[in-house]
Protein backbone atom coordinates (compact mmCIF):
# COMPACT_ATOMS: atom_id res chain seq x y z
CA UNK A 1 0.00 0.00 0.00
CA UNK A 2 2.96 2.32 0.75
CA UNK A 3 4.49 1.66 -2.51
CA UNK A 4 1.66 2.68 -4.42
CA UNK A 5 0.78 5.69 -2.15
CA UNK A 6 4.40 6.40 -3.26
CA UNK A 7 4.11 5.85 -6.71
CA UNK A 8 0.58 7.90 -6.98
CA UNK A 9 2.56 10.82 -5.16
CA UNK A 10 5.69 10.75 -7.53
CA UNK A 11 3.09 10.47 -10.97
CA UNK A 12 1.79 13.55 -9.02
CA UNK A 13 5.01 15.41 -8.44
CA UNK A 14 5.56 15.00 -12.43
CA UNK A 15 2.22 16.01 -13.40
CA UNK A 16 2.59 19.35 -11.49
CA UNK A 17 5.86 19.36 -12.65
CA UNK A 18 4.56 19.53 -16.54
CA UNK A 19 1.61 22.09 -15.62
CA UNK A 20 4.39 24.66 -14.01
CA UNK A 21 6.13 24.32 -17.44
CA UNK A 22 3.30 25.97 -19.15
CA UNK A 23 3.25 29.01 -19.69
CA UNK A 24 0.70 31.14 -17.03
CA UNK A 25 -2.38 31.37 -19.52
CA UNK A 26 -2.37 27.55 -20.46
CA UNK A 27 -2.60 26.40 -16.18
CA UNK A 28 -5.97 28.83 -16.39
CA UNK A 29 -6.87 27.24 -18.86
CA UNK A 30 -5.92 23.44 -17.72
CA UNK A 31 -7.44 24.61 -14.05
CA UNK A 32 -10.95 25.20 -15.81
CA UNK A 33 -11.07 22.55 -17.87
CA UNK A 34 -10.73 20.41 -14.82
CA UNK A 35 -12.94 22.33 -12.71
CA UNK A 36 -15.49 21.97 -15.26
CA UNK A 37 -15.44 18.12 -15.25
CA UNK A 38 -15.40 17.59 -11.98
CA UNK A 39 -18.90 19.91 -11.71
CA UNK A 40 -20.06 17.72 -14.58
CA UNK A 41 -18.92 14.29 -12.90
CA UNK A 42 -20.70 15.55 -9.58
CA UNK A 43 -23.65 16.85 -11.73
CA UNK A 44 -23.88 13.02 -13.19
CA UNK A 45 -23.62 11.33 -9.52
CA UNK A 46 -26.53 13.54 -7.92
CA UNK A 47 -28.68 12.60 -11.45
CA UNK A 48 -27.90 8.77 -10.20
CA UNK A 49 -28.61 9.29 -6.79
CA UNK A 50 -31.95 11.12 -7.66
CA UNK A 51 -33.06 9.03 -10.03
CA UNK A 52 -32.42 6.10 -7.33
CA UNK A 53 -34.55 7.77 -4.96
CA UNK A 54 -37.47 8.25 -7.38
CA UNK A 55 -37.34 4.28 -8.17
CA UNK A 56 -37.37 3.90 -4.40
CA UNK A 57 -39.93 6.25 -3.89
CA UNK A 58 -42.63 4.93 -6.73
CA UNK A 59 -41.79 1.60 -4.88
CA UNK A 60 -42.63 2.80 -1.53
CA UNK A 61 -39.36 0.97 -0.42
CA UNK A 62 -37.97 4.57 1.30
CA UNK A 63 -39.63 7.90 2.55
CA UNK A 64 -38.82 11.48 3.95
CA UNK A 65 -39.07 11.80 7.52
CA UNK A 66 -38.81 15.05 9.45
CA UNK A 67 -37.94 14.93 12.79
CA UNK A 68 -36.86 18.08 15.15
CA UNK A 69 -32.98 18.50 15.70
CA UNK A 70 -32.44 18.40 19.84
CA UNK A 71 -29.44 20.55 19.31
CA UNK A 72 -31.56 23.36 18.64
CA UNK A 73 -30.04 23.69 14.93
CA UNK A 74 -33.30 23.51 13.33
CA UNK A 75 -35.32 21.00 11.36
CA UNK A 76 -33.29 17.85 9.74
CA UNK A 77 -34.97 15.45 7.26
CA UNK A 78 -34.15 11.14 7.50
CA UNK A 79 -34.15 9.27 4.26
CA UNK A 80 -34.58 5.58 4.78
CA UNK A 81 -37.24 2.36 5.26
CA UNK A 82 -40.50 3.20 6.36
């Protein structure tokens, strides 16, 4: 496990390595490209985990419970088996 920790960290080391080398306008660039797929790869894990819940919904399998925080914080909401 340590080796490949250390191998992940060194592939890393390079890949920062290579962004540095480009010049200032290209790491904008590379930074928003990424930042834009990683909103889009969240955006497509929430659309799963929605679309779960409506299946489990329509099959009365799960269901939205609100219950009163005893911290004081407020309201919270449970999702899970009726």
């Amino acid at each position: 496990m340590i080796w490949r920790t250390r191998k992940i960290f060194f592939a890393l080391q390079e890949v920062v390595e290579a962004v540095e080398a480009l010049p200032q306008d290209d790491q904008l660039l590379l930074i928003e490209i990424i930042r834009r797929r990683l909103i889009q790869h969240r955006r497509a894990e929430l659309a799963a985990e929605v679309a779960e819940a409506r299946r489990a919904y329509q099959k009365a399998r799960y269901c939205l419970t609100l219950f009163e925080d005893k911290t004081g914080t407020g309201e919270r909401w449970v999702y899970g088996r009726q």
